[in-house]
N, C-alpha and C. Protein backbone atom coordinates (compact mmCIF):
# COMPACT_ATOMS: atom_id res chain seq x y z
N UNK A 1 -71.55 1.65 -73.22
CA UNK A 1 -70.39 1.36 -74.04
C UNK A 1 -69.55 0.29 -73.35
N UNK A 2 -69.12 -0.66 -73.91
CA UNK A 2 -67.64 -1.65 -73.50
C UNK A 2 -66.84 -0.81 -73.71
N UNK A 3 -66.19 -1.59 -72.31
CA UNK A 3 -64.88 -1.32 -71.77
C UNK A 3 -63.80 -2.51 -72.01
N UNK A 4 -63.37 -2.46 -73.12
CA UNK A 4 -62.80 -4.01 -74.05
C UNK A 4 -61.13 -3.36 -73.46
N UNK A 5 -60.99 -4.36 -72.41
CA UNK A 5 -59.15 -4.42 -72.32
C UNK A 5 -58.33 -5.66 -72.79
N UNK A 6 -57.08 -5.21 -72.39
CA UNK A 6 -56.17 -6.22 -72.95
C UNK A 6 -54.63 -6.09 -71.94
N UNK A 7 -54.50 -7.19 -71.43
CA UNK A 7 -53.25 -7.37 -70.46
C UNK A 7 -52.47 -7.60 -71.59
N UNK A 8 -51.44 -6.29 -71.26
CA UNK A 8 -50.43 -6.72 -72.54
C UNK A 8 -49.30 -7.58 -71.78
N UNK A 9 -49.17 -7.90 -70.61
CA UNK A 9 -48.19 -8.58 -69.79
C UNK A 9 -48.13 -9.87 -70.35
N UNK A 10 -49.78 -10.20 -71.01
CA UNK A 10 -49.76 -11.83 -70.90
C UNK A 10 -50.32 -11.52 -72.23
N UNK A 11 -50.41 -10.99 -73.61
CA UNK A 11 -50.75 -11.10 -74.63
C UNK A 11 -49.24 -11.34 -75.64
N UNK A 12 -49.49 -12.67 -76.63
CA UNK A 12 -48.40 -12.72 -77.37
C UNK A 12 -48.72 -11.59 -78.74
N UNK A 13 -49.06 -10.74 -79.01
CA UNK A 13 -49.88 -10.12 -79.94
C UNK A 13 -49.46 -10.92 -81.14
N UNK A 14 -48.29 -10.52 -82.47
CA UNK A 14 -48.37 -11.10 -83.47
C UNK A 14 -48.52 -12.45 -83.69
N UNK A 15 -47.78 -12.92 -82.67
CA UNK A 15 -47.47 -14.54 -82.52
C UNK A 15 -48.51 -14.79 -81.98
N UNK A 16 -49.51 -14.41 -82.30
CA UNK A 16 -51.25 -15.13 -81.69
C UNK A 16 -52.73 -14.62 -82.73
N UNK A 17 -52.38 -13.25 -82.01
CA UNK A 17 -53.68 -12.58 -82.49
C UNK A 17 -55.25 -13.50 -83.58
N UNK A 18 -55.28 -14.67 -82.21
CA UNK A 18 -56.60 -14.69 -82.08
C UNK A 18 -57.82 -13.95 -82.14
N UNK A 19 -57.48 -13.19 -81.30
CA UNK A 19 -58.45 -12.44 -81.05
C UNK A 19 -59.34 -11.25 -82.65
N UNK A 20 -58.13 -10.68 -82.98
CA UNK A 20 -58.50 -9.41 -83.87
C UNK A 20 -58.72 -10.80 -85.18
N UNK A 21 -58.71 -11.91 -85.21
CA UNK A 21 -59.32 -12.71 -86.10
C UNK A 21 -60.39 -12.68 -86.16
N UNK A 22 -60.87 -12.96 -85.38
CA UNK A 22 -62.11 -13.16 -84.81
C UNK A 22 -63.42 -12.20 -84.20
N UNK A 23 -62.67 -11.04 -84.04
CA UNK A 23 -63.82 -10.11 -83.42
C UNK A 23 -64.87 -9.23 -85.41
N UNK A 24 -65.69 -9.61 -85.03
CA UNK A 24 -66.71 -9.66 -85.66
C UNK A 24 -67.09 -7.75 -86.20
N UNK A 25 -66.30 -7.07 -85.15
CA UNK A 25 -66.98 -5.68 -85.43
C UNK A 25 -65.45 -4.57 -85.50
N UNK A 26 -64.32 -5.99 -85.76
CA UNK A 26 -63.16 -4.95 -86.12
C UNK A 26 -63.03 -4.18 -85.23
N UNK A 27 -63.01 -4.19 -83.95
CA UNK A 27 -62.23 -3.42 -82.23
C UNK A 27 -61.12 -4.09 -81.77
N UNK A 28 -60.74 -5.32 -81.81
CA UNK A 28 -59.27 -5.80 -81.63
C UNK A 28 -58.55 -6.01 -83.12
N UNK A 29 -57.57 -4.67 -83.49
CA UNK A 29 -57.01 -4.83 -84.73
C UNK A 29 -55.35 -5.21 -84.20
N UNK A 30 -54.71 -5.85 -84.98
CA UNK A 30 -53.76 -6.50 -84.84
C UNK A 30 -52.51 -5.08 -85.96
N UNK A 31 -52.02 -4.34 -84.88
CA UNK A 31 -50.80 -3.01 -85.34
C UNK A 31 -49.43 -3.41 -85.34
N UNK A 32 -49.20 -3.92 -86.06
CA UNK A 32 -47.35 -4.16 -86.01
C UNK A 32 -47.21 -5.33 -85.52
N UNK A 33 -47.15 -5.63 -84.25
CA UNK A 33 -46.78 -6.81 -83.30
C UNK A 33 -47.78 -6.81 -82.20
N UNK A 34 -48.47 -5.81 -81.65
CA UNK A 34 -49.20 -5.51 -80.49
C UNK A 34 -51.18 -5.42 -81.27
N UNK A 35 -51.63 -5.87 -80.52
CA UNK A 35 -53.05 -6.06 -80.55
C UNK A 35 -53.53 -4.93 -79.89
N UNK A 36 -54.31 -3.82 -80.52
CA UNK A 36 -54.93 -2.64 -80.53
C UNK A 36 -56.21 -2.62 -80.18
N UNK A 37 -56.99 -1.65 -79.93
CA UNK A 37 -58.38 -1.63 -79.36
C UNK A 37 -58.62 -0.45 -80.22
N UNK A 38 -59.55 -1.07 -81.43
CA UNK A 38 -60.30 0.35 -82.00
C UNK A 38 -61.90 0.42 -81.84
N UNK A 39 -62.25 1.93 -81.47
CA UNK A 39 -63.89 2.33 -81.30
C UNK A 39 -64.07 1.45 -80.41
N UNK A 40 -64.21 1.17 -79.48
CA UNK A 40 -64.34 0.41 -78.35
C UNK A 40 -66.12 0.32 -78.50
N UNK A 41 -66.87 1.55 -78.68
CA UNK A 41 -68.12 1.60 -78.75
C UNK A 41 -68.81 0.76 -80.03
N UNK A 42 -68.28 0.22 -80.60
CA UNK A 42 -68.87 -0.87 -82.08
C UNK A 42 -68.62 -2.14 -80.97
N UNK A 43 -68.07 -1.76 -79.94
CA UNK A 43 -68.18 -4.16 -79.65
C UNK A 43 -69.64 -4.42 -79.47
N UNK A 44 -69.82 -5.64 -79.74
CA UNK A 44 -71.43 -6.20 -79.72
C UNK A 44 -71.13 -6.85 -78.60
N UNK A 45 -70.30 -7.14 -78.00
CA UNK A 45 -70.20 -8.12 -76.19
C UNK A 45 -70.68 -9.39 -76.69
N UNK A 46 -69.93 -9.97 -78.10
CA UNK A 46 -70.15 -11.17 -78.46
C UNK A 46 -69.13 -12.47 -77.47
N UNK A 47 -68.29 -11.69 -76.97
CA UNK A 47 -67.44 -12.12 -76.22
C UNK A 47 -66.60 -13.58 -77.00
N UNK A 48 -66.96 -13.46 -78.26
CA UNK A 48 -65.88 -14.56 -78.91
C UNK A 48 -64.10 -14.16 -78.59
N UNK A 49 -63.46 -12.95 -78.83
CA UNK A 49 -62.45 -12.49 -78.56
C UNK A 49 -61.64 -13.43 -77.03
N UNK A 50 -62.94 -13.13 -76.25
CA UNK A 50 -62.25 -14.04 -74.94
C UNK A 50 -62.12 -14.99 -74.95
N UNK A 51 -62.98 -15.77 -75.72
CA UNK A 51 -63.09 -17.42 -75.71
C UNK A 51 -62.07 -17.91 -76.42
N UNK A 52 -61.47 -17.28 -77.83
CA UNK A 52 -60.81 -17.81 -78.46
C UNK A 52 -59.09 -17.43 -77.58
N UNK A 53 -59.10 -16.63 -76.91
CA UNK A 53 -57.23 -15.99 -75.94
C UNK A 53 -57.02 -16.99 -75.29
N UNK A 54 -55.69 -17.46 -76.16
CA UNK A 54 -55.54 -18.54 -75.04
C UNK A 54 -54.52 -18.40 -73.74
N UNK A 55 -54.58 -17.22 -73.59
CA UNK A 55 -53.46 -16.24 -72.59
C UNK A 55 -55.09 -15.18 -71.44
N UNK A 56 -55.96 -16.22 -71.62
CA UNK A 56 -56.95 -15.09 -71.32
C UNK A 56 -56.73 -13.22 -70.81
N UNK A 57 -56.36 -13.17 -72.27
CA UNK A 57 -55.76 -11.40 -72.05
C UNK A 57 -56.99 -10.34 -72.36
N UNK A 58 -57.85 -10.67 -72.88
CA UNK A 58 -59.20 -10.18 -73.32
C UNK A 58 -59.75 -9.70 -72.60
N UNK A 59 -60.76 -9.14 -72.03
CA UNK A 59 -61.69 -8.60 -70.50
C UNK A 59 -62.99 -7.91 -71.73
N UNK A 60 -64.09 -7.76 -71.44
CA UNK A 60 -64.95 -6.81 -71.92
C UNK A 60 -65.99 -6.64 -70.70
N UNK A 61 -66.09 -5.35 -70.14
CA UNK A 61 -67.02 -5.24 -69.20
C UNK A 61 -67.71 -4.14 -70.07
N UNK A 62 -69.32 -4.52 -69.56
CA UNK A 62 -70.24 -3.41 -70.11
C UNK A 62 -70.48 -2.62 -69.03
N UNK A 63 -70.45 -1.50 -69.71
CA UNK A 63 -70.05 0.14 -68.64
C UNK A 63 -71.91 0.57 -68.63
N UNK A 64 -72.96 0.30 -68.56
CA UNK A 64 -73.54 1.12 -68.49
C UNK A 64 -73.96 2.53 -67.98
């Protein structure tokens, strides 16, 4: 399973949310103002989420 984090220190969530644009399997959903992590176990480790942060706040490590 990924282990999909998110530095909220350095994430602008509403005023960005790149990321939950872009993630392909709906695990970075964009809640109010703050960028959320749902089912962590659906990420495909397409790793677009990171590429597109331009705050590189994203991380996905695979936990085997």
């Amino acid at each position: 399973m990924a282990k999909v984090t998110i530095d909220y220190d350095k994430c602008d969530g509403a005023d960005c949310a790149e990321c939950s644009d872009v993630c392909p399997m709906e695990v970075l959903v964009l809640e109010g103002d703050k960028i959320t992590i749902n089912n962590p176990e659906d990420c495909s480790y397409c790793e677009v989420c990171m590429d597109v942060c331009p705050n590189e706040c994203v991380h996905i490590d695979d936990e085997d």
